[in-house]
Structure formats: structure tokens, C-alpha cells
PDB file of N, CA and C in Angstrom:
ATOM      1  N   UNK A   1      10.578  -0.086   2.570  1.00  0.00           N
ATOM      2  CA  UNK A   1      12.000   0.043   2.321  1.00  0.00           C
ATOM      3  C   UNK A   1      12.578  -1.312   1.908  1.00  0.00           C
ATOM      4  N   UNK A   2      12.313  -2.274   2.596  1.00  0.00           N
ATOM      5  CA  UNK A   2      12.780  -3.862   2.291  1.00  0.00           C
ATOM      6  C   UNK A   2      12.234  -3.984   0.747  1.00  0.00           C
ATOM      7  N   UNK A   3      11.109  -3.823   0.773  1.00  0.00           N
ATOM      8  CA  UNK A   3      10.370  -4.522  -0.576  1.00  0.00           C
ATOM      9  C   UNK A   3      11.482  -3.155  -1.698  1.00  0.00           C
ATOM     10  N   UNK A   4      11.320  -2.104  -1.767  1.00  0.00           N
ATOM     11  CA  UNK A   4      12.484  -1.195  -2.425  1.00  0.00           C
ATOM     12  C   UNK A   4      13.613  -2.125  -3.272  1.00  0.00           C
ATOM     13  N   UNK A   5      14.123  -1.787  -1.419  1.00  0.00           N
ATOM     14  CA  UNK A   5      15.904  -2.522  -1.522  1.00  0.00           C
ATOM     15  C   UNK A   5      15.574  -4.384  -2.632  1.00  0.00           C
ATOM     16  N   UNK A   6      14.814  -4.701  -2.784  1.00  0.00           N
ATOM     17  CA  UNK A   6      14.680  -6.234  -3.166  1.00  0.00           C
ATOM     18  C   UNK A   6      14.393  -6.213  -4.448  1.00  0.00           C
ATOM     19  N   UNK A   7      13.973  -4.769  -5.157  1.00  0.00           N
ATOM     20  CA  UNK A   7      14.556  -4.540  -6.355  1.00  0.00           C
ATOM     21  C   UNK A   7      15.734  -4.144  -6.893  1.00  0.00           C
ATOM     22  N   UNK A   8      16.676  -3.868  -5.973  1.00  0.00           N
ATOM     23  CA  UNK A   8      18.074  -3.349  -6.796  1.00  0.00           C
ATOM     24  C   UNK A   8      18.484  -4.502  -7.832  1.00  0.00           C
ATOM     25  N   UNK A   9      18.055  -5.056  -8.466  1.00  0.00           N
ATOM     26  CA  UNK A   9      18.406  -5.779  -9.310  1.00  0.00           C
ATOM     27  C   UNK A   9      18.102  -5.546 -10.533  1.00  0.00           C
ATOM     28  N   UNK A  10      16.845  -4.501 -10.564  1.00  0.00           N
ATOM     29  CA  UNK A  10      16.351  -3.910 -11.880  1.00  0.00           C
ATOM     30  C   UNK A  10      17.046  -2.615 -12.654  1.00  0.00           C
ATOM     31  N   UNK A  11      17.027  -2.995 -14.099  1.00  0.00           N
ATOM     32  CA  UNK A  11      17.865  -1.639 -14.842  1.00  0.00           C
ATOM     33  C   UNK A  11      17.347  -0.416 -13.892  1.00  0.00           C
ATOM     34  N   UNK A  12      18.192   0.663 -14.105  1.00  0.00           N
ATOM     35  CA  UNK A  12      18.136   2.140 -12.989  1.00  0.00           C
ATOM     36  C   UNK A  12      16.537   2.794 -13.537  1.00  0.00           C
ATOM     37  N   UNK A  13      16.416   2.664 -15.241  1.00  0.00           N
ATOM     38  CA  UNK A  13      15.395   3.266 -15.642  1.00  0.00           C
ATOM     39  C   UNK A  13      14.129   2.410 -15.507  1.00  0.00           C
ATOM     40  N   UNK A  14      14.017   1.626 -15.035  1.00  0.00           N
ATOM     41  CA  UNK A  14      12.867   0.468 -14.723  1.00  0.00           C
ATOM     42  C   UNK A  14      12.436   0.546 -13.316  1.00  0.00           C
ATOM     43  N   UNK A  15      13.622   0.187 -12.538  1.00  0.00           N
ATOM     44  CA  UNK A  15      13.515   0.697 -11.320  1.00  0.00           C
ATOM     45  C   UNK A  15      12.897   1.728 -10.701  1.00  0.00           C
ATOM     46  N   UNK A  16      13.569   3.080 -11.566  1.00  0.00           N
ATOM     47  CA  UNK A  16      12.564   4.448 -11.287  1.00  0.00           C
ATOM     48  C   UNK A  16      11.009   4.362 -11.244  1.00  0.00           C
ATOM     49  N   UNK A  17      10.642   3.897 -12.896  1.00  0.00           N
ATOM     50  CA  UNK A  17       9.759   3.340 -13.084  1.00  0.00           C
ATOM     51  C   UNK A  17       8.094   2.836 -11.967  1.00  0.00           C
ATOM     52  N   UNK A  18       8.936   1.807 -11.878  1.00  0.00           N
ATOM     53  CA  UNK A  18       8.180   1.015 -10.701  1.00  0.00           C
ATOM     54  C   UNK A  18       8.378   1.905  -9.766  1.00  0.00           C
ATOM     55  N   UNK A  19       9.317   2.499  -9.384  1.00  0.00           N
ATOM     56  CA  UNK A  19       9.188   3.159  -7.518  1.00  0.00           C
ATOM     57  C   UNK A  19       7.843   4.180  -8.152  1.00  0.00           C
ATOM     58  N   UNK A  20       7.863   4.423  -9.365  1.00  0.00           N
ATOM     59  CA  UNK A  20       7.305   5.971  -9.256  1.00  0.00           C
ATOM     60  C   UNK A  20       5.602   5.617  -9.485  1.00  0.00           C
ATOM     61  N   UNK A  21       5.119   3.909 -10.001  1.00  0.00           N
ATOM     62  CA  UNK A  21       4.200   3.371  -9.664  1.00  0.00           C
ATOM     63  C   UNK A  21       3.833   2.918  -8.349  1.00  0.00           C
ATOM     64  N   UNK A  22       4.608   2.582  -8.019  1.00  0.00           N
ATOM     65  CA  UNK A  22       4.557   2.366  -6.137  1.00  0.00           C
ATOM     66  C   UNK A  22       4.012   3.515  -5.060  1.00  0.00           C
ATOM     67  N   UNK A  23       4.973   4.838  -5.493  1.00  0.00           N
ATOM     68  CA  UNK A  23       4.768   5.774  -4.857  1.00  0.00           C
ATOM     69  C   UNK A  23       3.174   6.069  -5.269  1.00  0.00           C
ATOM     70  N   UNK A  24       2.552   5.919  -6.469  1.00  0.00           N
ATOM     71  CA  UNK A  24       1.365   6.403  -7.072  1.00  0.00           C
ATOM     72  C   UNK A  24      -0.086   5.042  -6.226  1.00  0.00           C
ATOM     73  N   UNK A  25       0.306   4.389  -5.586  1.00  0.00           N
ATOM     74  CA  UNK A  25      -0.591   3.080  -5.438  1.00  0.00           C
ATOM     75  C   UNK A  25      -0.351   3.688  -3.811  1.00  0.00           C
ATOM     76  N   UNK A  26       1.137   3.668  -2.884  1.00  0.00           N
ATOM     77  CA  UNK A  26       0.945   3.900  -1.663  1.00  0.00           C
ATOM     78  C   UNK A  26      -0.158   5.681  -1.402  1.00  0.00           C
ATOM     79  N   UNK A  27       0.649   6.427  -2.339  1.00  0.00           N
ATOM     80  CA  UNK A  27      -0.234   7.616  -1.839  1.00  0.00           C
ATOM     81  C   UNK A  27      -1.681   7.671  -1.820  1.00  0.00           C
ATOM     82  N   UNK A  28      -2.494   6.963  -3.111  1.00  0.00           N
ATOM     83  CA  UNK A  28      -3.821   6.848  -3.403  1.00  0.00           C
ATOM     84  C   UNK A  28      -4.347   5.921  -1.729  1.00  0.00           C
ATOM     85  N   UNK A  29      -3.812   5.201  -1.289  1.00  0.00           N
ATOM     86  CA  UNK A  29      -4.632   4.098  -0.057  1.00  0.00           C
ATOM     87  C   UNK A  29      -4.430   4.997   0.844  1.00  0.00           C
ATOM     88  N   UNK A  30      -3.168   5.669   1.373  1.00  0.00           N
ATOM     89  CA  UNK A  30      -3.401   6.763   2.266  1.00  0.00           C
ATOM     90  C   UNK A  30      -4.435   7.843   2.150  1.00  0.00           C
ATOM     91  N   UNK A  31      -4.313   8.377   1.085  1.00  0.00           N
ATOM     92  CA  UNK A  31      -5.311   9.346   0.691  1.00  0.00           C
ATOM     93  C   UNK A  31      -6.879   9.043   0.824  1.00  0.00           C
ATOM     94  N   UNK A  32      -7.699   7.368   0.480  1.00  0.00           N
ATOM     95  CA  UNK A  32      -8.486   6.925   1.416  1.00  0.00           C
ATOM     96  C   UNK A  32      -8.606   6.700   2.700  1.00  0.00           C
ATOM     97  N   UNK A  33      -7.662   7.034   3.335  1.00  0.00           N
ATOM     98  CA  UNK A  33      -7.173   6.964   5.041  1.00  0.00           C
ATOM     99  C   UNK A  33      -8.247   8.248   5.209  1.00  0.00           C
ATOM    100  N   UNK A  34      -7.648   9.060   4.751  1.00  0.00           N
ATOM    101  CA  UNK A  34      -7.512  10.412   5.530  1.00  0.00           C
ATOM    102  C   UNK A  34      -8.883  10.935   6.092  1.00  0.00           C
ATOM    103  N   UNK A  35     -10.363  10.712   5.011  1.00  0.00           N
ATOM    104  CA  UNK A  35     -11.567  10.700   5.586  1.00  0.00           C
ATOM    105  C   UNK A  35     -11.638  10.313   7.252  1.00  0.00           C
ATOM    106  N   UNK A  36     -11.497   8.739   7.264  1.00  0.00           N
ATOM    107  CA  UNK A  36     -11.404   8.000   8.428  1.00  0.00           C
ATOM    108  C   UNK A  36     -10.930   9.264   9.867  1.00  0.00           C
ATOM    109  N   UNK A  37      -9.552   9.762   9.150  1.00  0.00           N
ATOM    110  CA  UNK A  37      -8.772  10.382  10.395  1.00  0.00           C
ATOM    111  C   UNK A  37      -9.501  11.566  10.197  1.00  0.00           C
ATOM    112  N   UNK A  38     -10.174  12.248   9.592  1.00  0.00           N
ATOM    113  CA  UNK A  38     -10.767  14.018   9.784  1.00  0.00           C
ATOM    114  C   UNK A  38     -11.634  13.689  10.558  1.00  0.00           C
ATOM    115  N   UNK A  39     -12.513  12.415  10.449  1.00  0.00           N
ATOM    116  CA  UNK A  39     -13.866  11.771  11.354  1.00  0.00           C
ATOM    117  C   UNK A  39     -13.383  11.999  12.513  1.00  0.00           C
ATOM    118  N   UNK A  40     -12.407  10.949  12.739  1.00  0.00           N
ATOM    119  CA  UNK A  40     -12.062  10.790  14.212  1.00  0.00           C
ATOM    120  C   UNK A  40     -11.661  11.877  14.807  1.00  0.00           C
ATOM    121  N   UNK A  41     -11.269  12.872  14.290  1.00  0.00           N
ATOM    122  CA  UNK A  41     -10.587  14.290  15.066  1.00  0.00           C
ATOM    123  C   UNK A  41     -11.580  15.105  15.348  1.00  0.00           C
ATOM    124  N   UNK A  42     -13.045  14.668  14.533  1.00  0.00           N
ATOM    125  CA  UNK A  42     -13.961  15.731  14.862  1.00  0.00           C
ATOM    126  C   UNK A  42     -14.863  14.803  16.087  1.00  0.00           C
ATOM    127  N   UNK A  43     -14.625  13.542  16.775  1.00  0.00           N
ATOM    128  CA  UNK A  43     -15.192  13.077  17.706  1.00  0.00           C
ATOM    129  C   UNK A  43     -16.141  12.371  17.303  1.00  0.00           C
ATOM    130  N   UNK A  44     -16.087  11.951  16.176  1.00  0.00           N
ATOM    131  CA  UNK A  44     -16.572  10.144  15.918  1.00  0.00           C
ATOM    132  C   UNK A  44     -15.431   9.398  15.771  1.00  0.00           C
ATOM    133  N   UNK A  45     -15.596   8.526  16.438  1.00  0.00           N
ATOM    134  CA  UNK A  45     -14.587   7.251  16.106  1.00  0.00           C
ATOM    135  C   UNK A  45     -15.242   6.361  16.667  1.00  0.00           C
ATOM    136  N   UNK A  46     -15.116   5.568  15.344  1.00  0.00           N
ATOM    137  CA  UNK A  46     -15.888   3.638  15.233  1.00  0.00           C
ATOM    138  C   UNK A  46     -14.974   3.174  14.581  1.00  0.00           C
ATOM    139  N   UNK A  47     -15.322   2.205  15.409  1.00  0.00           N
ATOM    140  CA  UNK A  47     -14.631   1.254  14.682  1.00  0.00           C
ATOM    141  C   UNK A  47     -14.467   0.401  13.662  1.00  0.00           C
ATOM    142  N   UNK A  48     -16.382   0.873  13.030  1.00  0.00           N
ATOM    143  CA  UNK A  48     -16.556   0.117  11.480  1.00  0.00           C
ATOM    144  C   UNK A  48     -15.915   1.044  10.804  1.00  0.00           C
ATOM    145  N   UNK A  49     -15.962   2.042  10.960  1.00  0.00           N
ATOM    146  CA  UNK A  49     -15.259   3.733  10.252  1.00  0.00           C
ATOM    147  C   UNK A  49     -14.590   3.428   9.761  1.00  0.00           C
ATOM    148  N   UNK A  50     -13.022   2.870  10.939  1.00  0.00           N
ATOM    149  CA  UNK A  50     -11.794   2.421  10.472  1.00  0.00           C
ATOM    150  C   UNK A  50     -11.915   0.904   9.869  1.00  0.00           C
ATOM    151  N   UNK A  51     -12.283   0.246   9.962  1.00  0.00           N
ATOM    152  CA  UNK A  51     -12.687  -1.204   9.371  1.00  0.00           C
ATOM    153  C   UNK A  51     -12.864  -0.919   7.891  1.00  0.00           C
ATOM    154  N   UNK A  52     -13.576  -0.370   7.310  1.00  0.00           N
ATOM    155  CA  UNK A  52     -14.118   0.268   6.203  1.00  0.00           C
ATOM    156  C   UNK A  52     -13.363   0.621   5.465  1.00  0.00           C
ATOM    157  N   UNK A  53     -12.492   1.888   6.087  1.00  0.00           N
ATOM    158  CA  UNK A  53     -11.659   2.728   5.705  1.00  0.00           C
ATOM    159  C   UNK A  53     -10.488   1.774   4.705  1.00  0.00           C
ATOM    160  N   UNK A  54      -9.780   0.655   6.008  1.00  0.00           N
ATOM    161  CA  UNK A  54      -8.730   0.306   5.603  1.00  0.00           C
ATOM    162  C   UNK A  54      -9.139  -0.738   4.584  1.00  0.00           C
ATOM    163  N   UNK A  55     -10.604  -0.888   4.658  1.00  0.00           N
ATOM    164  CA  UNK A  55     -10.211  -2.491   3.969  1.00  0.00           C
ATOM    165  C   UNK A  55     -10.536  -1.884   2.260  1.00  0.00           C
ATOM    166  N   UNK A  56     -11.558  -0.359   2.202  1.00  0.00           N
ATOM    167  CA  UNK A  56     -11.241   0.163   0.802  1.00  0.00           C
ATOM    168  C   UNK A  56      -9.822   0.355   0.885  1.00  0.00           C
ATOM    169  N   UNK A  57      -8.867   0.996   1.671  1.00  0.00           N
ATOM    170  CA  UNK A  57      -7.850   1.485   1.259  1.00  0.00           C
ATOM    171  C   UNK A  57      -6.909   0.367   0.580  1.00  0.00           C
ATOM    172  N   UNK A  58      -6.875  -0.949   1.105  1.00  0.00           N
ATOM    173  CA  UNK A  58      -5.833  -1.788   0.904  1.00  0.00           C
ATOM    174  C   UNK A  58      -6.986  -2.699  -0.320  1.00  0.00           C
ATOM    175  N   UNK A  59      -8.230  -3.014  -0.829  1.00  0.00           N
ATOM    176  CA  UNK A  59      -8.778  -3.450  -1.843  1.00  0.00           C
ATOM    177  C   UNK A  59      -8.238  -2.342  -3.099  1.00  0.00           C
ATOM    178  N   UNK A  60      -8.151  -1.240  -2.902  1.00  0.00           N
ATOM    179  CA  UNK A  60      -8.006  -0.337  -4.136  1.00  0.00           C
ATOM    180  C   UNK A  60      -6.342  -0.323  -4.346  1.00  0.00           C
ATOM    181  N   UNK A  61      -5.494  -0.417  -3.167  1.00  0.00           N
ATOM    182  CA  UNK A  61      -4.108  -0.638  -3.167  1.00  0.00           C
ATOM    183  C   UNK A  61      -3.769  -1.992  -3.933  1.00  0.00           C
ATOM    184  N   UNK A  62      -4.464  -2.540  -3.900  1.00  0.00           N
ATOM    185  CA  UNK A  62      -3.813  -3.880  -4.144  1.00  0.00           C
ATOM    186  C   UNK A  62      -4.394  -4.565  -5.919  1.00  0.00           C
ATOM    187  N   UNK A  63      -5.429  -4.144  -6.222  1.00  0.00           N
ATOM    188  CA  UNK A  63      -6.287  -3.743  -7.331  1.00  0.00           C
ATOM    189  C   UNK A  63      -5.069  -3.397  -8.258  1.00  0.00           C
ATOM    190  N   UNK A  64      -4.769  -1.999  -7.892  1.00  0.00           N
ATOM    191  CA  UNK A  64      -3.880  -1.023  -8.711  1.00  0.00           C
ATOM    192  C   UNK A  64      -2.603  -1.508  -8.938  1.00  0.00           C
ATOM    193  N   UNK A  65      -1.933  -1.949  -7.895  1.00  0.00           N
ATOM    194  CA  UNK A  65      -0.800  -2.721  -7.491  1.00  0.00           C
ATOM    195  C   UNK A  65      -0.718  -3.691  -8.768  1.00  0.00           C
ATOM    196  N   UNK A  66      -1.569  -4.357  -8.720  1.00  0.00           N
ATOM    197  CA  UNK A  66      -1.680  -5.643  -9.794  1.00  0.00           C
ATOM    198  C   UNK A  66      -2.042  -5.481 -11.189  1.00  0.00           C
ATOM    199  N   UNK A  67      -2.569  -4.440 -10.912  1.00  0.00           N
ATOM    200  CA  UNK A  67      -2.817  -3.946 -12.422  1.00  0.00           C
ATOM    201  C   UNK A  67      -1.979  -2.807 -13.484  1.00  0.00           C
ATOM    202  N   UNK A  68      -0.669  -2.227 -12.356  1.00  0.00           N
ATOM    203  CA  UNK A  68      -0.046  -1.701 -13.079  1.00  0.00           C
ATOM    204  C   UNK A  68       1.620  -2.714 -13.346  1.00  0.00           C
ATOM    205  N   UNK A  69       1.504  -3.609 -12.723  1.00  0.00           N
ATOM    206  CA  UNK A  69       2.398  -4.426 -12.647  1.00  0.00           C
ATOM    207  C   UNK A  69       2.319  -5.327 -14.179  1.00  0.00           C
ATOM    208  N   UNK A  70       1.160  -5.643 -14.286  1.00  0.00           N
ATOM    209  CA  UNK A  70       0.528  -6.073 -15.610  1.00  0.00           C
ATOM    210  C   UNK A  70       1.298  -5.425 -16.535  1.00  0.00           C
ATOM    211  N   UNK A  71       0.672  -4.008 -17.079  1.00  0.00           N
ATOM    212  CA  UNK A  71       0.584  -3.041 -17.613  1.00  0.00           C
ATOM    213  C   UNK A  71       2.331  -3.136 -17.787  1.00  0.00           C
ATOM    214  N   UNK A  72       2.911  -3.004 -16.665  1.00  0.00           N
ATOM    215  CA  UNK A  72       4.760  -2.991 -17.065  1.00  0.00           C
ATOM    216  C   UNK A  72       5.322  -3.955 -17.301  1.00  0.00           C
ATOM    217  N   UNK A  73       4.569  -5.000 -17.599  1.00  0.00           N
ATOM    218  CA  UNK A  73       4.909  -6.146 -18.015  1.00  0.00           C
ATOM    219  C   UNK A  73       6.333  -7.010 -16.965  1.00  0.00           C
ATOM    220  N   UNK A  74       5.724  -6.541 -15.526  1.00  0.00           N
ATOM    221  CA  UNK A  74       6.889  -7.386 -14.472  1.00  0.00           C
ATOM    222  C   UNK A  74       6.095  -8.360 -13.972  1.00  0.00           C
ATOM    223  N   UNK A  75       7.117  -9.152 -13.464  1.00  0.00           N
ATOM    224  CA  UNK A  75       6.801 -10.641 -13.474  1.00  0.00           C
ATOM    225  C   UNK A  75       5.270 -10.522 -11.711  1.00  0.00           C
ATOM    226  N   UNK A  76       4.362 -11.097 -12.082  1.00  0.00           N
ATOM    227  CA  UNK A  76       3.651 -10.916 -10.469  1.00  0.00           C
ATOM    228  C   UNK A  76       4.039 -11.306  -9.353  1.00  0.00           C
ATOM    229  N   UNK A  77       4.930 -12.094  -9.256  1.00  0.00           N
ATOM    230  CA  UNK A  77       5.407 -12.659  -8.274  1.00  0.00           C
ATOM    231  C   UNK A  77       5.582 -11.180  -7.421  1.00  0.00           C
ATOM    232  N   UNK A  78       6.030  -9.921  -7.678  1.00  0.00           N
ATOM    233  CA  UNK A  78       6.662  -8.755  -7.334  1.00  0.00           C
ATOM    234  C   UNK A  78       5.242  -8.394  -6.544  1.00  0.00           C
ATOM    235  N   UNK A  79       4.098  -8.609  -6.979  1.00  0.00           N
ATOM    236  CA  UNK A  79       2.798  -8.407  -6.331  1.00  0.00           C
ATOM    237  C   UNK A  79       2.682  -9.035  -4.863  1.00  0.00           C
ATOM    238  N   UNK A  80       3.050 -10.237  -5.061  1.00  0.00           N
ATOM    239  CA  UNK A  80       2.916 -11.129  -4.245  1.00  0.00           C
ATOM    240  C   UNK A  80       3.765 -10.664  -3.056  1.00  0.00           C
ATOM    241  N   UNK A  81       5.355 -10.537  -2.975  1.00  0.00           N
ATOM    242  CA  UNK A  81       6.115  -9.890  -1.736  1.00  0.00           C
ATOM    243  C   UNK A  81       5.726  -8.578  -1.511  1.00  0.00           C
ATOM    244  N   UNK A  82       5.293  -7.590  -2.595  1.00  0.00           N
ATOM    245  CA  UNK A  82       4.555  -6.419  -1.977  1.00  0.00           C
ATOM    246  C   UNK A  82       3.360  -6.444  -0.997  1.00  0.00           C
ATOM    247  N   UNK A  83       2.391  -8.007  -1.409  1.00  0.00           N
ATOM    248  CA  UNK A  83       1.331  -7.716  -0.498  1.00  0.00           C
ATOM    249  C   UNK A  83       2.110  -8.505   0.992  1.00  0.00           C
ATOM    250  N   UNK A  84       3.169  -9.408   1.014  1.00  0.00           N
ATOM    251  CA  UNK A  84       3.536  -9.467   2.354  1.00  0.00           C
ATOM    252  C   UNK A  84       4.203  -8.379   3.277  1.00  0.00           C
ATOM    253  N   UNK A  85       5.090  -7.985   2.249  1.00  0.00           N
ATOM    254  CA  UNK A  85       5.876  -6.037   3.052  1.00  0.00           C
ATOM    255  C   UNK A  85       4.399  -5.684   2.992  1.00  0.00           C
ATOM    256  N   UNK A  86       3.974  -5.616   3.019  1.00  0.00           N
ATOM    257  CA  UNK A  86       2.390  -3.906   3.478  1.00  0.00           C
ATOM    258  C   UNK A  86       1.735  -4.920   4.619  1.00  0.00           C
ATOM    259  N   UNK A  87       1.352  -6.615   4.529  1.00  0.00           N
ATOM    260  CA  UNK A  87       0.504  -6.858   5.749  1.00  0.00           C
ATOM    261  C   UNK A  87       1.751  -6.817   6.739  1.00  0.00           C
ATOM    262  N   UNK A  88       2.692  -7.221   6.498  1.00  0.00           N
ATOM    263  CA  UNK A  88       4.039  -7.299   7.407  1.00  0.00           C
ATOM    264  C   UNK A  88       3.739  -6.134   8.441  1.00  0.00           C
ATOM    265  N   UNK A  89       4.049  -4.806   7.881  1.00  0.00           N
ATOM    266  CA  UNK A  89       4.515  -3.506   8.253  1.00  0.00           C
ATOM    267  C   UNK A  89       2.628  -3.272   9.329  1.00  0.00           C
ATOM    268  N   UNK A  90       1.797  -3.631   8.541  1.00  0.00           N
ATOM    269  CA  UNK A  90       0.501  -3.572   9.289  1.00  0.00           C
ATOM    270  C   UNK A  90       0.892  -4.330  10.682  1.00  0.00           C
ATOM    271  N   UNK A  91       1.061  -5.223  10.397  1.00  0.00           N
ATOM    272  CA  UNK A  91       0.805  -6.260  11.600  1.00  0.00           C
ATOM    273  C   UNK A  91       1.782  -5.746  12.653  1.00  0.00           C
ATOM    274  N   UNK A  92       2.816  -5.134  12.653  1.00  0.00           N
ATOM    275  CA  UNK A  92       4.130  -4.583  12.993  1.00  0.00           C
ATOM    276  C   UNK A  92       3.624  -3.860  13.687  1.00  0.00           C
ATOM    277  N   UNK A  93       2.481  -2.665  12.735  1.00  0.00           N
ATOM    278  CA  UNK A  93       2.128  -1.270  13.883  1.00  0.00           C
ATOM    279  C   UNK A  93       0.982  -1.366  14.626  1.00  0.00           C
ATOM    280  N   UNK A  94       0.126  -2.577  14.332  1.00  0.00           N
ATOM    281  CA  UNK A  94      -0.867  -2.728  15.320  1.00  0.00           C
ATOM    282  C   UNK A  94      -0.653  -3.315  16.891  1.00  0.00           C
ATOM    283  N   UNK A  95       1.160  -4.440  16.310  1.00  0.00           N
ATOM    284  CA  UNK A  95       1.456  -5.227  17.329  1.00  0.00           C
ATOM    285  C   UNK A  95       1.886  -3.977  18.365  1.00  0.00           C
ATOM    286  N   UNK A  96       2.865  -2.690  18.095  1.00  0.00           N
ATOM    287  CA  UNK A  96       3.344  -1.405  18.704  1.00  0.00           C
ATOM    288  C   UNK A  96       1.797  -0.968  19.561  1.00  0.00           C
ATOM    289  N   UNK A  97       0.748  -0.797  18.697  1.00  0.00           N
ATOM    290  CA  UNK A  97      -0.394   0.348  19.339  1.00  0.00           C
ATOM    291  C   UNK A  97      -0.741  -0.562  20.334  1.00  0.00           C
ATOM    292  N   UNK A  98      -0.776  -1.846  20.596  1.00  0.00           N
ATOM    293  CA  UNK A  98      -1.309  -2.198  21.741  1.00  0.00           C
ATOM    294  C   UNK A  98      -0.589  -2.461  22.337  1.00  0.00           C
TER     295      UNK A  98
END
């Protein structure tokens, strides 16, 4: 939501734009989640599982991230506060689970 709001500065049709690349980069790393979580519900859970899981999920997030940013010709810097909002928000819900 922060990283969002820190574009209102972009034309409305650019803006869309990017959210609707954003939305396409967050759903794909979740969507590598989800293996991880069918595992664990059927009574494996490791912890390389999840190790694995996240670190394809956030290598292919961040890959894409940068490469469609390219592609729209916005400045990278926008890469750069996206990858602090996502470890931010990580570090946030691991600090909660324990």
C-alpha cells in the first residue's frame, strides 16, 4: 500500500499501468507459495520446503519486477523502494509469527 500511495505522482494512465504490472509480479510469487502451503497441509513441513519456496518466489518476483520496469521505460530507482516495501512487510510478519 505505501509503495502504491508513493506513486500518486504518476499520469492516472501510467499509474494504472504499473499497478496492473505489479499486481501481475505480486500474484506470480504467491502463486509459487502455494506448492510450499498444499505440502505443509498434507503433513510435511520443512523447513528447506519453505526456504526454497520463498527464495524462488522472491528471485522470480524481483527478476520480473526489474524487467518490466525496463520494458516501461520507469526510472529503476522504483525497483529499488519496491524491493524495500516487500523485505519491509517480510520482516514485519515474521517479527508478528514469533
Amino acid at each position: 500500500v505505501l509503495y502504491i500511495l508513493s506513486l500518486a505522482s504518476f499520469p492516472r494512465r501510467r499509474f494504472f499501468d504499473f499497478v496492473g504490472h505489479l499486481a501481475t509480479v505480486m500474484l506470480v510469487g504467491v502463486l509459487l507459495l502455494l506448492p510450499a502451503c498444499l505440502i505443509s497441509l498434507l503433513g510435511y513441513n520443512s523447513t528447506w520446503l519453505w526456504a526454497v519456496s520463498v527464495l524462488l518466489s522472491f528471485g522470480l518476483m524481483n527478476r520480473m519486477h526489474w524487467l518490466r520496469l525496463g520494458a516501461s521505460q520507469l526510472p529503476q530507482q522504483l525497483h529499488w523502494r519496491w524491493l524495500l516495501c516487500l523485505t519491509l512487510t517480510a520482516a514485519t510478519s515474521l517479527f508478528l509469527l514469533v
